[in-house]
PDB file of N, CA and C in Angstrom:
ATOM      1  N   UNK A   1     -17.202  38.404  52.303  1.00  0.00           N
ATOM      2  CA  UNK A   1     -15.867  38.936  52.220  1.00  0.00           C
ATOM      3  C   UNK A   1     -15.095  38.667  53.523  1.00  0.00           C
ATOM      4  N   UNK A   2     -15.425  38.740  54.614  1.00  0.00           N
ATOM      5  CA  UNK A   2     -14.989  38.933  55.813  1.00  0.00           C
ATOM      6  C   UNK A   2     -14.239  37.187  56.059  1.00  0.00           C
ATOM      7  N   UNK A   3     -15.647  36.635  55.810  1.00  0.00           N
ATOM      8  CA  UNK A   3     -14.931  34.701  55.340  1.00  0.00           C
ATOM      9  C   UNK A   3     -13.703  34.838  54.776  1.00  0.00           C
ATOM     10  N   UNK A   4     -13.429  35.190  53.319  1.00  0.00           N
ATOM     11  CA  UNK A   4     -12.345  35.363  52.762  1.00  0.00           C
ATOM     12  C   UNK A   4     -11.159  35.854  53.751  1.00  0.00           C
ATOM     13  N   UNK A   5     -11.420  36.856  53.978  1.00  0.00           N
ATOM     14  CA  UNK A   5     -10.322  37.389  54.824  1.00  0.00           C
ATOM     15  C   UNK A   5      -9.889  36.786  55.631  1.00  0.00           C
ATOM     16  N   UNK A   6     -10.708  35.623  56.178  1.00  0.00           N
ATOM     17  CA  UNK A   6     -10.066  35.396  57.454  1.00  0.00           C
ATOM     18  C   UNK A   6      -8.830  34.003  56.859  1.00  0.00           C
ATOM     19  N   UNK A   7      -9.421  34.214  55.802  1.00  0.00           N
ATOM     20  CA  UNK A   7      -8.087  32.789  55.162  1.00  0.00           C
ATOM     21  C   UNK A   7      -7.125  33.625  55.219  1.00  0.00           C
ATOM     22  N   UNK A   8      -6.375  34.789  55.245  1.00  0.00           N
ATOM     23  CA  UNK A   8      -5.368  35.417  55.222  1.00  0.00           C
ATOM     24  C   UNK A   8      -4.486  35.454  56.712  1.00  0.00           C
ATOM     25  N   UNK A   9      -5.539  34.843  57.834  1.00  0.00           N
ATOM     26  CA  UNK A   9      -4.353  35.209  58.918  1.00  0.00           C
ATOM     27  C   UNK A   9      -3.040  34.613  58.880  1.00  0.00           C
ATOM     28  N   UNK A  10      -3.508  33.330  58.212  1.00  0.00           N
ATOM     29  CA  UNK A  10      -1.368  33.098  58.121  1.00  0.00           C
ATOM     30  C   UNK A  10      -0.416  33.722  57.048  1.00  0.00           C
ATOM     31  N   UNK A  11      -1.048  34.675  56.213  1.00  0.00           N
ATOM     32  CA  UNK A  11      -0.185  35.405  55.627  1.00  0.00           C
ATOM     33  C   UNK A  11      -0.604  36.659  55.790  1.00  0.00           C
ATOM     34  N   UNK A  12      -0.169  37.791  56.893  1.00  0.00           N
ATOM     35  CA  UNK A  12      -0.179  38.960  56.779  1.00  0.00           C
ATOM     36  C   UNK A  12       0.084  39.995  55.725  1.00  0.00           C
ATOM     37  N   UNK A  13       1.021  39.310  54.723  1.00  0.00           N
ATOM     38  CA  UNK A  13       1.219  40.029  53.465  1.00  0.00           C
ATOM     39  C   UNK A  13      -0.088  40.595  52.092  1.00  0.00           C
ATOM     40  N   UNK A  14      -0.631  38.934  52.613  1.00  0.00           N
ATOM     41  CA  UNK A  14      -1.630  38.468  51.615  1.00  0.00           C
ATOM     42  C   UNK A  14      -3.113  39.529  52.108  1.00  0.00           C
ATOM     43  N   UNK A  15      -2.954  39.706  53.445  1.00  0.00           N
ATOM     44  CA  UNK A  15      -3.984  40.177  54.159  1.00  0.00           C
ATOM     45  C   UNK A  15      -4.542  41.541  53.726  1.00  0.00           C
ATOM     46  N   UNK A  16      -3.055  42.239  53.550  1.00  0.00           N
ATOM     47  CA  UNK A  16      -2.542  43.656  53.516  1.00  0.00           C
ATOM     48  C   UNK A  16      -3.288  43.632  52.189  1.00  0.00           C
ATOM     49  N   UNK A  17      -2.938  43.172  50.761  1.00  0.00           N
ATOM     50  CA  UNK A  17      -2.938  42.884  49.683  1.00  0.00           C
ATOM     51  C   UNK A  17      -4.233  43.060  49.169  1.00  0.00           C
ATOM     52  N   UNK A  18      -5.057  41.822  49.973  1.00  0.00           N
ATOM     53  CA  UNK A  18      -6.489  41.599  49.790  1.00  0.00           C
ATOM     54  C   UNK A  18      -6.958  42.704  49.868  1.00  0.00           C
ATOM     55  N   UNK A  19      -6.787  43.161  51.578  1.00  0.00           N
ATOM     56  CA  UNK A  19      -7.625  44.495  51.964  1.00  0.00           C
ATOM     57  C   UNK A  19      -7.409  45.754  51.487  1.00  0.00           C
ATOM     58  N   UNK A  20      -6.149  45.642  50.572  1.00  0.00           N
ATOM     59  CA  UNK A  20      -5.826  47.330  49.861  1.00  0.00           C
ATOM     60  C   UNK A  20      -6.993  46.880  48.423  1.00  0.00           C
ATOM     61  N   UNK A  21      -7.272  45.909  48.270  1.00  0.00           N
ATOM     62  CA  UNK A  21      -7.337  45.940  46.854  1.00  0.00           C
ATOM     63  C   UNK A  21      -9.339  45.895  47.095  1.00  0.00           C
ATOM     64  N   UNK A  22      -9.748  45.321  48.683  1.00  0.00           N
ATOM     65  CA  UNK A  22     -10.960  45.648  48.598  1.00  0.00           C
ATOM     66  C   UNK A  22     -11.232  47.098  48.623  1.00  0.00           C
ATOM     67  N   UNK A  23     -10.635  47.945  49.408  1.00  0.00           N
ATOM     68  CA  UNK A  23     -10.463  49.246  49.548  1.00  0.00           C
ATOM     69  C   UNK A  23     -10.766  49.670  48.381  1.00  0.00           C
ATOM     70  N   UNK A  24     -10.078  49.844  47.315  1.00  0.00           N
ATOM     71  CA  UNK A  24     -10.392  50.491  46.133  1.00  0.00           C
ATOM     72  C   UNK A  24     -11.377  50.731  45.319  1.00  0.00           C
ATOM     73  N   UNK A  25     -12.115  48.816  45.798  1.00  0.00           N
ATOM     74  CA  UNK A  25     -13.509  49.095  45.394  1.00  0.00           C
ATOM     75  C   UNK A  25     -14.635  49.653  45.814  1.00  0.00           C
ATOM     76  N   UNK A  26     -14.073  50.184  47.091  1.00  0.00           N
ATOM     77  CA  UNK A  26     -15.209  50.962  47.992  1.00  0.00           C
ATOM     78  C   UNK A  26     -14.876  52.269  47.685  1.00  0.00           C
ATOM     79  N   UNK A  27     -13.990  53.148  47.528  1.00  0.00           N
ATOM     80  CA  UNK A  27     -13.547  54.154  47.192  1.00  0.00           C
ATOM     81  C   UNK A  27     -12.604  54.677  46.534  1.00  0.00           C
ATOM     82  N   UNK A  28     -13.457  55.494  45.450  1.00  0.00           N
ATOM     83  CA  UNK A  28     -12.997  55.834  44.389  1.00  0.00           C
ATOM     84  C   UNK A  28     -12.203  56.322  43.936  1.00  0.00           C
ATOM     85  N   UNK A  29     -11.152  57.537  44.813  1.00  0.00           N
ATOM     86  CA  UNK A  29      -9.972  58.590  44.763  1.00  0.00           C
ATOM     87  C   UNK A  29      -9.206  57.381  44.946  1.00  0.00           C
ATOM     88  N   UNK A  30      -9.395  56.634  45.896  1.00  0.00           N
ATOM     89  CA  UNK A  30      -7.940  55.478  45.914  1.00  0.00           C
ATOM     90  C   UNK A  30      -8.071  55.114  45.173  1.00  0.00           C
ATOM     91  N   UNK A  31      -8.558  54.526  44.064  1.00  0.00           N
ATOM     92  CA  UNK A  31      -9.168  53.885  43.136  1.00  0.00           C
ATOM     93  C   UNK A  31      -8.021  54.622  41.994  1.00  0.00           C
ATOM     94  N   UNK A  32      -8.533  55.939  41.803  1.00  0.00           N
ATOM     95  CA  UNK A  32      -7.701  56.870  41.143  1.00  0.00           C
ATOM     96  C   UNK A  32      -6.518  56.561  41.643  1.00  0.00           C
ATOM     97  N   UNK A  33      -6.044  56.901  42.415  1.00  0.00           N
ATOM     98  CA  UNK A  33      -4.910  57.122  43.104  1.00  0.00           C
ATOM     99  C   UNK A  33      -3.672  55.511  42.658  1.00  0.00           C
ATOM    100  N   UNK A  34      -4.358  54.769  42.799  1.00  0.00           N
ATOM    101  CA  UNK A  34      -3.822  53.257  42.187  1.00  0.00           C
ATOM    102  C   UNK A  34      -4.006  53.649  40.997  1.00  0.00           C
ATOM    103  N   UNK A  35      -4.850  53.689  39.896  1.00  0.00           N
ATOM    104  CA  UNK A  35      -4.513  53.112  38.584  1.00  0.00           C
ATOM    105  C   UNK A  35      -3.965  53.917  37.852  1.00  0.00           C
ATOM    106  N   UNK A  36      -3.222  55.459  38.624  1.00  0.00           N
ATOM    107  CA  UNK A  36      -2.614  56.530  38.483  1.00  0.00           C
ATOM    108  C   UNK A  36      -1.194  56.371  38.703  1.00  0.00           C
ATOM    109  N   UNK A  37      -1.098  57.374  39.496  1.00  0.00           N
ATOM    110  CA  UNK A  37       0.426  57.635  39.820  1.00  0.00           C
ATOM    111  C   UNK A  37       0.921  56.567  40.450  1.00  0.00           C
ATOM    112  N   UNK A  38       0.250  55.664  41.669  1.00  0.00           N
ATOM    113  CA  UNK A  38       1.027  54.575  42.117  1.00  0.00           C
ATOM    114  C   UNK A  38       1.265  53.635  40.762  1.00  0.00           C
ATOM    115  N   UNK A  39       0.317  53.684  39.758  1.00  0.00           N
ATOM    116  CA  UNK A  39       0.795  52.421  39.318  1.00  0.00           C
ATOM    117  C   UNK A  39       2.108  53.017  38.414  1.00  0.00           C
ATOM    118  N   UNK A  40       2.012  54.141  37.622  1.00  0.00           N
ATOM    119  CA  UNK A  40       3.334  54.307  37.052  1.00  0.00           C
ATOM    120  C   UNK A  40       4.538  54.367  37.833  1.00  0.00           C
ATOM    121  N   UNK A  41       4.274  54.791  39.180  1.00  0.00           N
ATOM    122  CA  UNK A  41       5.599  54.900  39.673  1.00  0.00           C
ATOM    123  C   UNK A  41       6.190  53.067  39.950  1.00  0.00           C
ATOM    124  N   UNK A  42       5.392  52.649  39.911  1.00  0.00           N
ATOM    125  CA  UNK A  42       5.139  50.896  40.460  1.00  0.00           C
ATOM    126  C   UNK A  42       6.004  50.376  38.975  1.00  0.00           C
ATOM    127  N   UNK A  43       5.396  51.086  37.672  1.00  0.00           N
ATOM    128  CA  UNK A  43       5.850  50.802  36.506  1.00  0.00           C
ATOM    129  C   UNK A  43       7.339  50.727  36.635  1.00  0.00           C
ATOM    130  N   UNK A  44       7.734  52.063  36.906  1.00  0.00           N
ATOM    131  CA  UNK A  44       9.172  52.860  36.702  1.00  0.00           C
ATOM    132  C   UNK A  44      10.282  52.045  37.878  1.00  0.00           C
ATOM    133  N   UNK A  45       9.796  51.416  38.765  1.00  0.00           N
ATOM    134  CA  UNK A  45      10.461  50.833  39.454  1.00  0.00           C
ATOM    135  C   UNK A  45      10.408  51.486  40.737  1.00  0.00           C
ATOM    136  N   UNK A  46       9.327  52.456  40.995  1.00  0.00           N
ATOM    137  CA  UNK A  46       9.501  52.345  42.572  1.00  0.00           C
ATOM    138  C   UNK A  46       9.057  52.024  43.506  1.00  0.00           C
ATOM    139  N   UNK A  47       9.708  51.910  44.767  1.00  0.00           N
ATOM    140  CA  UNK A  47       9.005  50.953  45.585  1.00  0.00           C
ATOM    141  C   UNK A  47       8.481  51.727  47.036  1.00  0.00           C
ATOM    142  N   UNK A  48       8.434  52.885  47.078  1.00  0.00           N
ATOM    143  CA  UNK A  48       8.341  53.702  47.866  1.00  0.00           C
ATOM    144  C   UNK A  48       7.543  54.962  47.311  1.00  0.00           C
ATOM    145  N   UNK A  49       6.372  55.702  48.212  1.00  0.00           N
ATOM    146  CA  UNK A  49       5.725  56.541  47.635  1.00  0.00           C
ATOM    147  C   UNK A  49       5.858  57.459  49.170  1.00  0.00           C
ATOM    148  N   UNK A  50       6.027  59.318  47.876  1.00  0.00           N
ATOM    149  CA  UNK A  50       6.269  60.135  48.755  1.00  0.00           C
ATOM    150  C   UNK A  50       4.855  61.296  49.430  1.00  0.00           C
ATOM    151  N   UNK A  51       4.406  61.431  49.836  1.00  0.00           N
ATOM    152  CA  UNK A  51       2.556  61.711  50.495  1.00  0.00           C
ATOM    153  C   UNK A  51       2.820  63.262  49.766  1.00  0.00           C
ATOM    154  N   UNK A  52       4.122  63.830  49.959  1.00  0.00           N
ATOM    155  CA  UNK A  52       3.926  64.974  49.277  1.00  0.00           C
ATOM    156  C   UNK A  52       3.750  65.056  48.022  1.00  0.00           C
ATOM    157  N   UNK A  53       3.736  63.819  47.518  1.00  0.00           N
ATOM    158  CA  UNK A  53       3.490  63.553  45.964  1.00  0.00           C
ATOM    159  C   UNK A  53       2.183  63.035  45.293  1.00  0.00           C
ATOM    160  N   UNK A  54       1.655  62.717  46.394  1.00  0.00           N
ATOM    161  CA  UNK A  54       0.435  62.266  46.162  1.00  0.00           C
ATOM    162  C   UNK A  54      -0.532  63.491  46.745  1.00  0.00           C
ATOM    163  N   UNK A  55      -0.117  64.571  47.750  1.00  0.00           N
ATOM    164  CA  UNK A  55      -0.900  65.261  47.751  1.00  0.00           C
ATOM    165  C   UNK A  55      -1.022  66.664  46.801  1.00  0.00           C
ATOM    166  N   UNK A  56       0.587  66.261  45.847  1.00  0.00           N
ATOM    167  CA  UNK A  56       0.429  67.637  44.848  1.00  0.00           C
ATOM    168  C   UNK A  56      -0.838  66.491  43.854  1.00  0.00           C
ATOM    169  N   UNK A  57      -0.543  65.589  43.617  1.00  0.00           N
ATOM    170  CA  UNK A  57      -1.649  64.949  42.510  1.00  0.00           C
ATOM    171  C   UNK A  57      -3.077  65.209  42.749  1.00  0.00           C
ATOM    172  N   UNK A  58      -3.596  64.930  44.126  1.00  0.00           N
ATOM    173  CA  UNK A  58      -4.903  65.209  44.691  1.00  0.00           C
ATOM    174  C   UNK A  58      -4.808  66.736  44.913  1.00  0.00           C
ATOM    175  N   UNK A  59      -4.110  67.573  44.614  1.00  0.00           N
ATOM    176  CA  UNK A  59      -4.296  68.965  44.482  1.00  0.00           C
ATOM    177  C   UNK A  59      -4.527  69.595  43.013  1.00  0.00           C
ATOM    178  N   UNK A  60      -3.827  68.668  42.160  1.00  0.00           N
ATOM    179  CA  UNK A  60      -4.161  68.996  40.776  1.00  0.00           C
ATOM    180  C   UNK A  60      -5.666  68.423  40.449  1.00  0.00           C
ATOM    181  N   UNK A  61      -5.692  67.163  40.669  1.00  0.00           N
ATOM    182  CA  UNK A  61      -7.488  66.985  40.952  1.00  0.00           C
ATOM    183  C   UNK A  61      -8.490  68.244  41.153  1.00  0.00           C
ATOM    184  N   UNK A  62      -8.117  68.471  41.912  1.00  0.00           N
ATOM    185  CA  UNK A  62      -9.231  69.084  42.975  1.00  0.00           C
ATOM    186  C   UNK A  62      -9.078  70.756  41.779  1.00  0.00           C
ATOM    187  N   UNK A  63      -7.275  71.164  41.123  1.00  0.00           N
ATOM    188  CA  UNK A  63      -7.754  72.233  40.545  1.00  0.00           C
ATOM    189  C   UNK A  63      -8.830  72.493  39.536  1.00  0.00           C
ATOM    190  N   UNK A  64      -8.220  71.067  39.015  1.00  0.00           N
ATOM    191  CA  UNK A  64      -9.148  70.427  37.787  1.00  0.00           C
ATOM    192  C   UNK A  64     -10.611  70.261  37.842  1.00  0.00           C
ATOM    193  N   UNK A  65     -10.833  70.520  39.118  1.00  0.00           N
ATOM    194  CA  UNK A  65     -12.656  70.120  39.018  1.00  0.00           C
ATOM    195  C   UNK A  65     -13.097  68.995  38.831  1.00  0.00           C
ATOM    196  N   UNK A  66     -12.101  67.853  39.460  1.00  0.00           N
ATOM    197  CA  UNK A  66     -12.145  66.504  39.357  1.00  0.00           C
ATOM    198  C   UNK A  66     -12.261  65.583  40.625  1.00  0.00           C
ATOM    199  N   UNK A  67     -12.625  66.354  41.495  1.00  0.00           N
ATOM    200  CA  UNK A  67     -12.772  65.793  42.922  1.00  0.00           C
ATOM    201  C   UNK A  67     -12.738  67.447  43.689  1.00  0.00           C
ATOM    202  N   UNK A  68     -13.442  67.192  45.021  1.00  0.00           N
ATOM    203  CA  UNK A  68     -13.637  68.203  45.903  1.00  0.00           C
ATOM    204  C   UNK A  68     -12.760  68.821  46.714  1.00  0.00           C
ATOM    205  N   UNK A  69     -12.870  70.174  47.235  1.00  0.00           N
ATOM    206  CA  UNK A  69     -11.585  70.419  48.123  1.00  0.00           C
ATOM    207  C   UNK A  69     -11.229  69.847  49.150  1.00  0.00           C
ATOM    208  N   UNK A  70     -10.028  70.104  49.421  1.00  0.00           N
ATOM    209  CA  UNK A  70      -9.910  69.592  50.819  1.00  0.00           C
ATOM    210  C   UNK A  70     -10.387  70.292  51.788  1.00  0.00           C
ATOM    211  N   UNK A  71     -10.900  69.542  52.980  1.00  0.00           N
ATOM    212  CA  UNK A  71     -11.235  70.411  53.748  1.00  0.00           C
ATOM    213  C   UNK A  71      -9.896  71.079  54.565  1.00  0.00           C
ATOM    214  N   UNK A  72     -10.927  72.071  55.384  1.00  0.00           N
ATOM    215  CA  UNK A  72      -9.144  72.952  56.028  1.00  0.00           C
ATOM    216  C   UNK A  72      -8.652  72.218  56.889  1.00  0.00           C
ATOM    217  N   UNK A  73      -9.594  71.159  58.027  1.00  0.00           N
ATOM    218  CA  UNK A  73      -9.012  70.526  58.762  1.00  0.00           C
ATOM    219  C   UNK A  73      -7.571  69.686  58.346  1.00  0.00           C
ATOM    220  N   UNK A  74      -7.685  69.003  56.707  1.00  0.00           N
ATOM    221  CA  UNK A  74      -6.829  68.310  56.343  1.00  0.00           C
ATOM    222  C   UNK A  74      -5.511  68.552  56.223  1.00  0.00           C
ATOM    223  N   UNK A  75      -5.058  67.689  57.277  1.00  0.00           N
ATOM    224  CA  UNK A  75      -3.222  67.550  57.320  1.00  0.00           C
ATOM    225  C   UNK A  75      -2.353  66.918  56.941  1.00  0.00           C
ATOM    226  N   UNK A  76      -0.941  67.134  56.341  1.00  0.00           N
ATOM    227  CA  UNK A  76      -0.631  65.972  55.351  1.00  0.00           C
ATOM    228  C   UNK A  76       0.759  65.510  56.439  1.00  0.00           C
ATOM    229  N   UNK A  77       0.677  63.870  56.787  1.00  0.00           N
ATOM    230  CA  UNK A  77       2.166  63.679  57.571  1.00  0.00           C
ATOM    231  C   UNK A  77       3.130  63.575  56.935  1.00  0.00           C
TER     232      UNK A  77
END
């Protein structure tokens, strides 16, 4: 993988791209988190995502018994 990647230094876009999309396969809430709400909002036309929106979603998760709490340390910017 790391080979791969390195074909990306002349496109930083492509880089970004690659590495969000290896991400997902390593972990699973992003995983969720993409084939969820980013992608409908992606659907609907938007191009901007708001963290307070993604952390009411990962709060409905977590009521749901569908992922773990947050811990208390966790802060949202």
């Amino acid at each position: 993988m790391i080979a791969a990647l390195k074909e990306f230094r002349s496109s930083p876009r492509g880089f970004v791209e690659a590495y969000y999309c290896e991400a997902t396969r390593d972990d699973g809430l992003l995983a969720a988190c993409v084939e969820g709400p980013l992608y409908e909002w992606w659907e609907a036309g938007r191009i901007s995502v708001d963290v307070n929106e993604v952390a009411t979603w990962l709060g409905k998760l977590s009521a749901d018994g569908e992922t773990s709490s947050w811990a208390d340390g966790t802060r949202i910017y």
